[in-house]
N, C-alpha and C. Protein backbone atom coordinates (compact mmCIF):
# COMPACT_ATOMS: atom_id res chain seq x y z
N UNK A 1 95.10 80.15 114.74
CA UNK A 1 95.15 80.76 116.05
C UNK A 1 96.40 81.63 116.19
N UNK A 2 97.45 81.20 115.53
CA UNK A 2 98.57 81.76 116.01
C UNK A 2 98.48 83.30 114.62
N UNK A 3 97.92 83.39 113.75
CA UNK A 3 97.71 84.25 112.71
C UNK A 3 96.98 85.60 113.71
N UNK A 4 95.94 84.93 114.61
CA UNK A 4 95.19 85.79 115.20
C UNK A 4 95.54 86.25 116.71
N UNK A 5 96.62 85.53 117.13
CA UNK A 5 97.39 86.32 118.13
C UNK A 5 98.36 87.51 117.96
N UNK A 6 98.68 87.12 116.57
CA UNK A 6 99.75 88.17 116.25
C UNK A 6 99.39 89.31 115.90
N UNK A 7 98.41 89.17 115.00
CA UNK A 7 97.63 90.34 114.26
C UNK A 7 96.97 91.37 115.37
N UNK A 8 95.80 90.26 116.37
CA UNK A 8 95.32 91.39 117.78
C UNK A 8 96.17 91.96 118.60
N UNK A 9 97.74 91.43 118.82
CA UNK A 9 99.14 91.77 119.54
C UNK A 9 99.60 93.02 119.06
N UNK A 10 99.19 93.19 117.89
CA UNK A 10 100.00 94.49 117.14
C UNK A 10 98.95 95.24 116.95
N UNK A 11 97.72 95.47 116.60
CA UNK A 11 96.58 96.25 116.34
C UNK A 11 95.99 97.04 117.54
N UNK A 12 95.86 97.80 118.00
CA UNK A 12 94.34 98.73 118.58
C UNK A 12 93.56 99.01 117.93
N UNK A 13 92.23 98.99 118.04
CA UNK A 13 90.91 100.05 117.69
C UNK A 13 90.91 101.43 117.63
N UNK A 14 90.54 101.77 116.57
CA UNK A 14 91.13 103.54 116.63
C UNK A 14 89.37 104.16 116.09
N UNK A 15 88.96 105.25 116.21
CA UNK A 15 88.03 105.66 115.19
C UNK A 15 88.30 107.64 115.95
N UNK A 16 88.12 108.05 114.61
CA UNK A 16 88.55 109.60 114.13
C UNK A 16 87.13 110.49 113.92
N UNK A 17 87.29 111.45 115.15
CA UNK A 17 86.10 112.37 114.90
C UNK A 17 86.29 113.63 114.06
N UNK A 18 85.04 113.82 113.83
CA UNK A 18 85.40 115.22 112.65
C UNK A 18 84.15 116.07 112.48
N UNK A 19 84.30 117.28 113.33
CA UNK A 19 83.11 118.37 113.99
C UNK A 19 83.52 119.16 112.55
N UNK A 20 82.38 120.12 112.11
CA UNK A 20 82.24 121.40 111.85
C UNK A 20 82.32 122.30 112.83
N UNK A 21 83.47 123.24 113.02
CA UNK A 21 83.38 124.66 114.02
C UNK A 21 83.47 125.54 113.18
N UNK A 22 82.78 125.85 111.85
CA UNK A 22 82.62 126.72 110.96
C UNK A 22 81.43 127.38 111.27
N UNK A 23 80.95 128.83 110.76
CA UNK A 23 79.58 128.98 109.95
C UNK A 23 78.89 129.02 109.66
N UNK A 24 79.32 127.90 108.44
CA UNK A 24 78.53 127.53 106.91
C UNK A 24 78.55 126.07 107.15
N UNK A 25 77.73 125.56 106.30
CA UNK A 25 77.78 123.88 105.75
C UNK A 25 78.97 123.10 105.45
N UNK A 26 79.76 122.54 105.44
CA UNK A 26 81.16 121.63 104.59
C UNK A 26 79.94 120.51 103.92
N UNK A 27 80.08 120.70 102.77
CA UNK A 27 79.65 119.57 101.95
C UNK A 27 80.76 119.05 101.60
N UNK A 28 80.43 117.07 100.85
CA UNK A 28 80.90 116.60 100.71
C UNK A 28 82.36 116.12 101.37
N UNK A 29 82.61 116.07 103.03
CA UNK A 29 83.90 116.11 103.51
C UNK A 29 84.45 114.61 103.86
N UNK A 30 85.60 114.72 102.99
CA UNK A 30 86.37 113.59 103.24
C UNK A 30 87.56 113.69 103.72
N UNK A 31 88.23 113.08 104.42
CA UNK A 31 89.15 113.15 105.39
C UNK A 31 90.47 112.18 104.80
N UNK A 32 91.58 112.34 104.53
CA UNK A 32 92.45 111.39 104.34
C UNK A 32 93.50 111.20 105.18
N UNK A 33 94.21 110.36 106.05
CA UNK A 33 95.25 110.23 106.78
C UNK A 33 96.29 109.45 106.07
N UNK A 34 97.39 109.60 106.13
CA UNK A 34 98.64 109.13 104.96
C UNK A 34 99.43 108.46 106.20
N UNK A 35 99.88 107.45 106.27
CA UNK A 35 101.68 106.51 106.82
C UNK A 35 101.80 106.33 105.95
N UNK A 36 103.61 107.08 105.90
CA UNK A 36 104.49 106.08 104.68
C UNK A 36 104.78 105.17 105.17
N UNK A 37 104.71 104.14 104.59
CA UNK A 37 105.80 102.78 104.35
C UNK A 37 107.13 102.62 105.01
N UNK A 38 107.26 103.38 105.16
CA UNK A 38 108.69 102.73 105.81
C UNK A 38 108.87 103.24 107.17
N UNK A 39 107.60 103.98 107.31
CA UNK A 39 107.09 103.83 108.82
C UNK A 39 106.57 102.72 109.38
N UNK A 40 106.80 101.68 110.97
CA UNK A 40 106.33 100.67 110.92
C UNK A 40 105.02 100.90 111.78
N UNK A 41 104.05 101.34 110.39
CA UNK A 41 102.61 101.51 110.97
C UNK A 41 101.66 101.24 109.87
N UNK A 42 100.77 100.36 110.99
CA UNK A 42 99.88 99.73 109.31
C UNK A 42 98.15 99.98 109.81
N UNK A 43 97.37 100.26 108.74
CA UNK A 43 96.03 99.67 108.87
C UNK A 43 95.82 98.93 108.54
N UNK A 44 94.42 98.36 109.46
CA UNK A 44 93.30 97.55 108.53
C UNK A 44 91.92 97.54 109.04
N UNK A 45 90.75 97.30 107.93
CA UNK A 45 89.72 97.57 108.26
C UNK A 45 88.94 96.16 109.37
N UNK A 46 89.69 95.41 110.03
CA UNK A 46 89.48 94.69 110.83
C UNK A 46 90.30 93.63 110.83
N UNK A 47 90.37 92.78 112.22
CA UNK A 47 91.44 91.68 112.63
C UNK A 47 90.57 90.69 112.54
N UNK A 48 91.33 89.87 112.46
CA UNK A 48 90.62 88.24 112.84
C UNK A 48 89.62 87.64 113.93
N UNK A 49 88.93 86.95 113.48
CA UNK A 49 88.47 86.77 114.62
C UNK A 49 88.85 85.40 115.25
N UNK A 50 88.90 85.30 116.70
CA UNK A 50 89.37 84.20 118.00
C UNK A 50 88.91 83.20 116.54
N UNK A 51 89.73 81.88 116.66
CA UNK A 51 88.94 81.19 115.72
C UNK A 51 88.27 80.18 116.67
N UNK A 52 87.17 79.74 116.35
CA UNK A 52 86.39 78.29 117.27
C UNK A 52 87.04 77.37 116.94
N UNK A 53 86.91 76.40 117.61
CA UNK A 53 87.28 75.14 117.52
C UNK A 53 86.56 74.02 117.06
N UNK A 54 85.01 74.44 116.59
CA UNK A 54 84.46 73.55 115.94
C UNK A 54 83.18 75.07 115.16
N UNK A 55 83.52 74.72 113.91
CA UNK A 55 82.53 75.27 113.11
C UNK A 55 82.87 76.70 112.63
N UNK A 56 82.11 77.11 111.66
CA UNK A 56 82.40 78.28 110.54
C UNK A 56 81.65 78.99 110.81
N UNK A 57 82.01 80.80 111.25
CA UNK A 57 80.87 81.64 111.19
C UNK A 57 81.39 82.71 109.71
N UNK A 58 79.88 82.91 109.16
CA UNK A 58 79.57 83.45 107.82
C UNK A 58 80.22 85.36 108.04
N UNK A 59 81.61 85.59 108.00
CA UNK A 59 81.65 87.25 108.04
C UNK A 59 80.43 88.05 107.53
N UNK A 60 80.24 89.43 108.03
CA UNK A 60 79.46 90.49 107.59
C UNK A 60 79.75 90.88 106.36
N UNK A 61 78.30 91.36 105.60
CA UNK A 61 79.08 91.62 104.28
C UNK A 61 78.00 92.68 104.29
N UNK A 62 79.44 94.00 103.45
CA UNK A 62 78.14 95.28 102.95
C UNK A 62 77.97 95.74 101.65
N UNK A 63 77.19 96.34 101.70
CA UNK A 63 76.79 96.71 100.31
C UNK A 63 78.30 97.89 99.69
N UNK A 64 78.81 97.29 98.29
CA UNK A 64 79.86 97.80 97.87
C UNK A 64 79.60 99.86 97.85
N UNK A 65 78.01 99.86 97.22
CA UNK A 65 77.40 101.16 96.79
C UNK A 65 77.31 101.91 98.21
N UNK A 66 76.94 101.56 98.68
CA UNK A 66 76.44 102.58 99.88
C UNK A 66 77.57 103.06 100.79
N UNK A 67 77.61 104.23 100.83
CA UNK A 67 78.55 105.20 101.48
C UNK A 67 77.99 106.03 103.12
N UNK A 68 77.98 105.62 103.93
CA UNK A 68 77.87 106.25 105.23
C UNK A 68 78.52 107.11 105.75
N UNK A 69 77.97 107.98 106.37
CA UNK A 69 78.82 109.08 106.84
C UNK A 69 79.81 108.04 108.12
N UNK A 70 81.25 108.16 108.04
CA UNK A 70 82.03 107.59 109.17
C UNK A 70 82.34 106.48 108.41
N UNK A 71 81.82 105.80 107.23
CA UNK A 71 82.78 104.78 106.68
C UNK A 71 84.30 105.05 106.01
N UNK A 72 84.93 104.19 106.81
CA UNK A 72 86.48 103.93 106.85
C UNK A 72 86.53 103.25 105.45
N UNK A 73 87.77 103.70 104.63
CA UNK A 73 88.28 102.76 103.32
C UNK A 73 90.07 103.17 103.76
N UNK A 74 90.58 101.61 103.29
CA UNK A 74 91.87 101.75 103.75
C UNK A 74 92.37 101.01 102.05
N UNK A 75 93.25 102.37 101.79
CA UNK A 75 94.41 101.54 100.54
C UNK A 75 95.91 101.79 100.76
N UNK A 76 96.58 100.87 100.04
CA UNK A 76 97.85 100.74 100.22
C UNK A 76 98.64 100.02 99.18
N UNK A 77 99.35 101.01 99.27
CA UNK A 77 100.63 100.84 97.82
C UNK A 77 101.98 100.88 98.64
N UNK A 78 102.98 100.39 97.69
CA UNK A 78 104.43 100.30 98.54
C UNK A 78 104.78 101.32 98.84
N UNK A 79 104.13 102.48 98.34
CA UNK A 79 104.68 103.53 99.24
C UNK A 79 104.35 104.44 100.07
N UNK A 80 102.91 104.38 100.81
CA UNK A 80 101.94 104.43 101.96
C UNK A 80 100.74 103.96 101.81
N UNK A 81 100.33 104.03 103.11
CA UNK A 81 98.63 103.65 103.89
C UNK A 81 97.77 104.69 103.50
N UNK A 82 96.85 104.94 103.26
CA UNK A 82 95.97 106.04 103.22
C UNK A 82 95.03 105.34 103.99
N UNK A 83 94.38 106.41 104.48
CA UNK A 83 92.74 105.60 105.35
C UNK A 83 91.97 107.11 105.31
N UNK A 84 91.23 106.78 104.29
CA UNK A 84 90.06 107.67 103.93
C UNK A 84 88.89 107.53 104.66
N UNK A 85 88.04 108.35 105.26
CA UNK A 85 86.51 108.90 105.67
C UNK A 85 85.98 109.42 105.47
N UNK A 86 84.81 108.65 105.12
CA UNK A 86 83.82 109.67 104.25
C UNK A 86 82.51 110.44 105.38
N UNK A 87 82.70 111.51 104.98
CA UNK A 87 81.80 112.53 106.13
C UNK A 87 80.21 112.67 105.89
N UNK A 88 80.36 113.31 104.82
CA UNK A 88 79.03 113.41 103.92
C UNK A 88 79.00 114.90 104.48
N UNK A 89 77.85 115.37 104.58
CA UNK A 89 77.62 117.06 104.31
C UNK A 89 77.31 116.99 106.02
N UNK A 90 78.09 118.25 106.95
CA UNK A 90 78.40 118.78 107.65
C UNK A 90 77.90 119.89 108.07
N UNK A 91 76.78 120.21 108.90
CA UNK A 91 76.35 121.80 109.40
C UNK A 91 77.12 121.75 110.41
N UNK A 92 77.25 123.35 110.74
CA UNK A 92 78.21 124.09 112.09
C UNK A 92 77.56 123.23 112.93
N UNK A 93 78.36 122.73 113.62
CA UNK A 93 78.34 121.87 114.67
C UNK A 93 78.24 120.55 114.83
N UNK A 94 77.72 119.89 113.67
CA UNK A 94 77.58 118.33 113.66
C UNK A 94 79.25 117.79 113.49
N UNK A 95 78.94 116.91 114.11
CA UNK A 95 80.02 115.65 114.53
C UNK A 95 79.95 114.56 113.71
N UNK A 96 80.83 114.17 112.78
CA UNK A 96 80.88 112.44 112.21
C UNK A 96 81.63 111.92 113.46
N UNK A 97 81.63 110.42 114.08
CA UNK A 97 82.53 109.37 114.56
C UNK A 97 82.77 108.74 113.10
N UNK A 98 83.83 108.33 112.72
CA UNK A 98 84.32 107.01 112.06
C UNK A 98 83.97 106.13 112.43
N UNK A 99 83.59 105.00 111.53
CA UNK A 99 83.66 103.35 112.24
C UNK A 99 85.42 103.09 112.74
N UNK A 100 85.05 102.13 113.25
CA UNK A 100 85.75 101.48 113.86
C UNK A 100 87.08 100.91 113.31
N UNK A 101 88.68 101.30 112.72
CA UNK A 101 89.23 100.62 112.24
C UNK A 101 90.54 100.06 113.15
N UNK A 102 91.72 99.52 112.42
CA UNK A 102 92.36 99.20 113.82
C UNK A 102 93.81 99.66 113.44
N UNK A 103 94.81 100.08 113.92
CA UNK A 103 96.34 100.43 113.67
C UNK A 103 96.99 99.59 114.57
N UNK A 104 97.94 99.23 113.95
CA UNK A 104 99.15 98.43 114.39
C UNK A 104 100.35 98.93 114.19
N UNK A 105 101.14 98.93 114.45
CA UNK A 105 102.69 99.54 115.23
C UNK A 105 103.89 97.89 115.25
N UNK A 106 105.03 98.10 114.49
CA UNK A 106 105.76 97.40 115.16
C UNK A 106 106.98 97.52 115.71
N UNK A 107 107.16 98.32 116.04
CA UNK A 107 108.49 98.98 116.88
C UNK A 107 108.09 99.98 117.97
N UNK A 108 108.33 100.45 118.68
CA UNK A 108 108.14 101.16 119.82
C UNK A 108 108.43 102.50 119.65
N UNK A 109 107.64 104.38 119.83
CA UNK A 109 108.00 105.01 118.94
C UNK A 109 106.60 106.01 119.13
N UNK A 110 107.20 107.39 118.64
CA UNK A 110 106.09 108.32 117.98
C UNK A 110 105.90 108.47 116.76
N UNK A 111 105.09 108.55 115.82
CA UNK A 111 104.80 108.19 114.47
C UNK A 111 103.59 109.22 113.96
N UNK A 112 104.08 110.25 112.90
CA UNK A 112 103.46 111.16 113.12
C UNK A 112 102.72 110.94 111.51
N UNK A 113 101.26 111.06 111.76
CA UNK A 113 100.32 110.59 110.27
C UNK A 113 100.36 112.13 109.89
N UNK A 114 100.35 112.19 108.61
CA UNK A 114 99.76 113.12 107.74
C UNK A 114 97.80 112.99 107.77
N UNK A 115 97.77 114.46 107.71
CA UNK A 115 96.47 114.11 106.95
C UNK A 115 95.70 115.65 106.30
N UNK A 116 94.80 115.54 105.52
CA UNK A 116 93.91 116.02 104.63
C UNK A 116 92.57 116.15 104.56
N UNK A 117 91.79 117.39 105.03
CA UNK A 117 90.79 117.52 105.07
C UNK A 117 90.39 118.07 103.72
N UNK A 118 89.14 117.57 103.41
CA UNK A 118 88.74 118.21 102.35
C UNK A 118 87.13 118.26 102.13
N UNK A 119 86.70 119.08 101.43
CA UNK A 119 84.90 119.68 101.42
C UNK A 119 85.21 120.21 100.06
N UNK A 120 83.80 120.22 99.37
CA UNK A 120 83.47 120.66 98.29
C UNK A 120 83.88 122.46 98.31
N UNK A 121 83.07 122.70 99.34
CA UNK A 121 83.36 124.34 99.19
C UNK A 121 84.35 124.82 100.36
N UNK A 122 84.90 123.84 100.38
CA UNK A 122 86.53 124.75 101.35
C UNK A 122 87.71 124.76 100.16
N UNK A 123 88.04 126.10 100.01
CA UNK A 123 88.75 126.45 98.92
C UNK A 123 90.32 125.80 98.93
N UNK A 124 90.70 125.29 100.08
CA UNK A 124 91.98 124.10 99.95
C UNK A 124 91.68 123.48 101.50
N UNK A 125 92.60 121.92 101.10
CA UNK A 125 92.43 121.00 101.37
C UNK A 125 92.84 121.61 103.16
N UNK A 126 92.39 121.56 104.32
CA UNK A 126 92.82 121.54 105.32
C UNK A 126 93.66 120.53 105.68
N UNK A 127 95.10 120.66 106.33
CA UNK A 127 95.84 119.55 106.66
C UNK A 127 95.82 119.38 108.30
N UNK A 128 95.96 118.79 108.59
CA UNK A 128 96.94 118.25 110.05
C UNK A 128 97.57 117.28 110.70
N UNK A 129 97.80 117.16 111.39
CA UNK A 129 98.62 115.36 111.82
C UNK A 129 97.87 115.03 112.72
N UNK A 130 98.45 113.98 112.63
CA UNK A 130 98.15 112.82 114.33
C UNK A 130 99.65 112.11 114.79
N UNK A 131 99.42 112.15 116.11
CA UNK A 131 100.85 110.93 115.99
C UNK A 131 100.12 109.49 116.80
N UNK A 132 100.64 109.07 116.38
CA UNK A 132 100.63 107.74 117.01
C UNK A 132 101.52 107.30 117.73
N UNK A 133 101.60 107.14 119.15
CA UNK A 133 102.57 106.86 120.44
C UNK A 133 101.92 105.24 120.59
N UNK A 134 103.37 104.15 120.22
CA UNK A 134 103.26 102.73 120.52
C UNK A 134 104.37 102.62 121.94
N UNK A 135 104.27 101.48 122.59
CA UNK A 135 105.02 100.85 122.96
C UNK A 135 105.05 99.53 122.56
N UNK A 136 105.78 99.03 122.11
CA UNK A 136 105.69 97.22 121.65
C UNK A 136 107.16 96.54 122.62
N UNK A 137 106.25 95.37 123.11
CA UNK A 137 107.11 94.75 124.09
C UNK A 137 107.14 93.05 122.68
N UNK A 138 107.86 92.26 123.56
CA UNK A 138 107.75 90.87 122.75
C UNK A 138 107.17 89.74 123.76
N UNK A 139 106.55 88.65 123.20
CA UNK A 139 106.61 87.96 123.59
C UNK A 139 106.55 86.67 122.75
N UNK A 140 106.72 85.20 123.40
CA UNK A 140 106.52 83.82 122.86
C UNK A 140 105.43 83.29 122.91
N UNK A 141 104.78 82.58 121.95
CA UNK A 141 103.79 81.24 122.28
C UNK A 141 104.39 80.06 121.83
N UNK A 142 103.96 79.40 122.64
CA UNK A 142 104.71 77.84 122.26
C UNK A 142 103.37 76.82 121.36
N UNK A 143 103.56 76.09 120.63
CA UNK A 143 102.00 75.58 120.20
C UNK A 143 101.35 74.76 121.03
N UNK A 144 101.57 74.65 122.35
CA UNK A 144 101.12 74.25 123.57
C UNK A 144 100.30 75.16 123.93
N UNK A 145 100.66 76.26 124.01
CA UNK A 145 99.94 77.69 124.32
C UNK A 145 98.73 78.04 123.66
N UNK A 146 99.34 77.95 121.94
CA UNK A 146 98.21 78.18 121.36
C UNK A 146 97.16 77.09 121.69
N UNK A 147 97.26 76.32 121.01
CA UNK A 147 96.76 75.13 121.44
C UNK A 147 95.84 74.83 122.24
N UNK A 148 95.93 75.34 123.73
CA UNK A 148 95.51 75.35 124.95
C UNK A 148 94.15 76.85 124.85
N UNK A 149 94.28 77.43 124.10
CA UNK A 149 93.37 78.55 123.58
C UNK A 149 92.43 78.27 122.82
């Protein structure tokens, strides 16, 4: 319980849209967003869940192969986050949403992501940022608290 207070305390739900206002087609478009490391900003492709107090539920599981347009992949090495999206092929005007992933913050702060657009036939990688605006306050649980949850 107390694993899963901390983790939902620091995380929001985020998901990243990505229109064609071209043209032509963007095939193959994948999207990459970069935090370094020693920024205090993290992904992940989901938090914990509330735990019950009596009994085990079986997580979702997907197929490793299959690639959806809007599926989120998050990797990380000591020296940044990447969180890749995969688009799939793009006519003027269609819209991907991303699924659903979540960012966490632990200091209070503007935090500005890199990122990388890319398509088969766009002759270089389009870049741009995002920032990420946290506020992080603190607080205590006592294991009374948790407990009582």
């Amino acid at each position: 319980m107390a694993e899963y207070e901390f983790v939902t305390s620091l995380h929001r739900p985020a998901r990243v849209t990505v229109r064609n206002i071209g043209e032509v087609a963007a095939t193959n478009v994948r999207v990459e967003i970069t935090a370094s490391r020693r920024d205090p900003v993290s992904a992940v492709l989901d938090v914990p869940r509330k735990p019950e107090k009596f009994g085990w539920k079986m997580p979702a599981i997907r197929p490793i192969s299959r690639r959806d347009p809007g599926e989120v992949d998050i990797d990380q090495n000591s020296e940044r986050t990447r969180i890749e999206i995969v688009c799939g092929d793009l006519q003027p005007g269609r819209q991907v949403w991303s699924n659903r992933f979540f960012v966490g913050v632990a200091v209070t702060g503007d935090y500005v992501l890199e990122g990388l657009l890319f398509a088969d036939n766009l002759p270089t990688p389009h870049s741009f940022t995002l920032t990420v605006s946290a506020t992080v306050t603190r607080s205590s649980l006592t294991v009374e608290d948790i407990c009582s949850q």
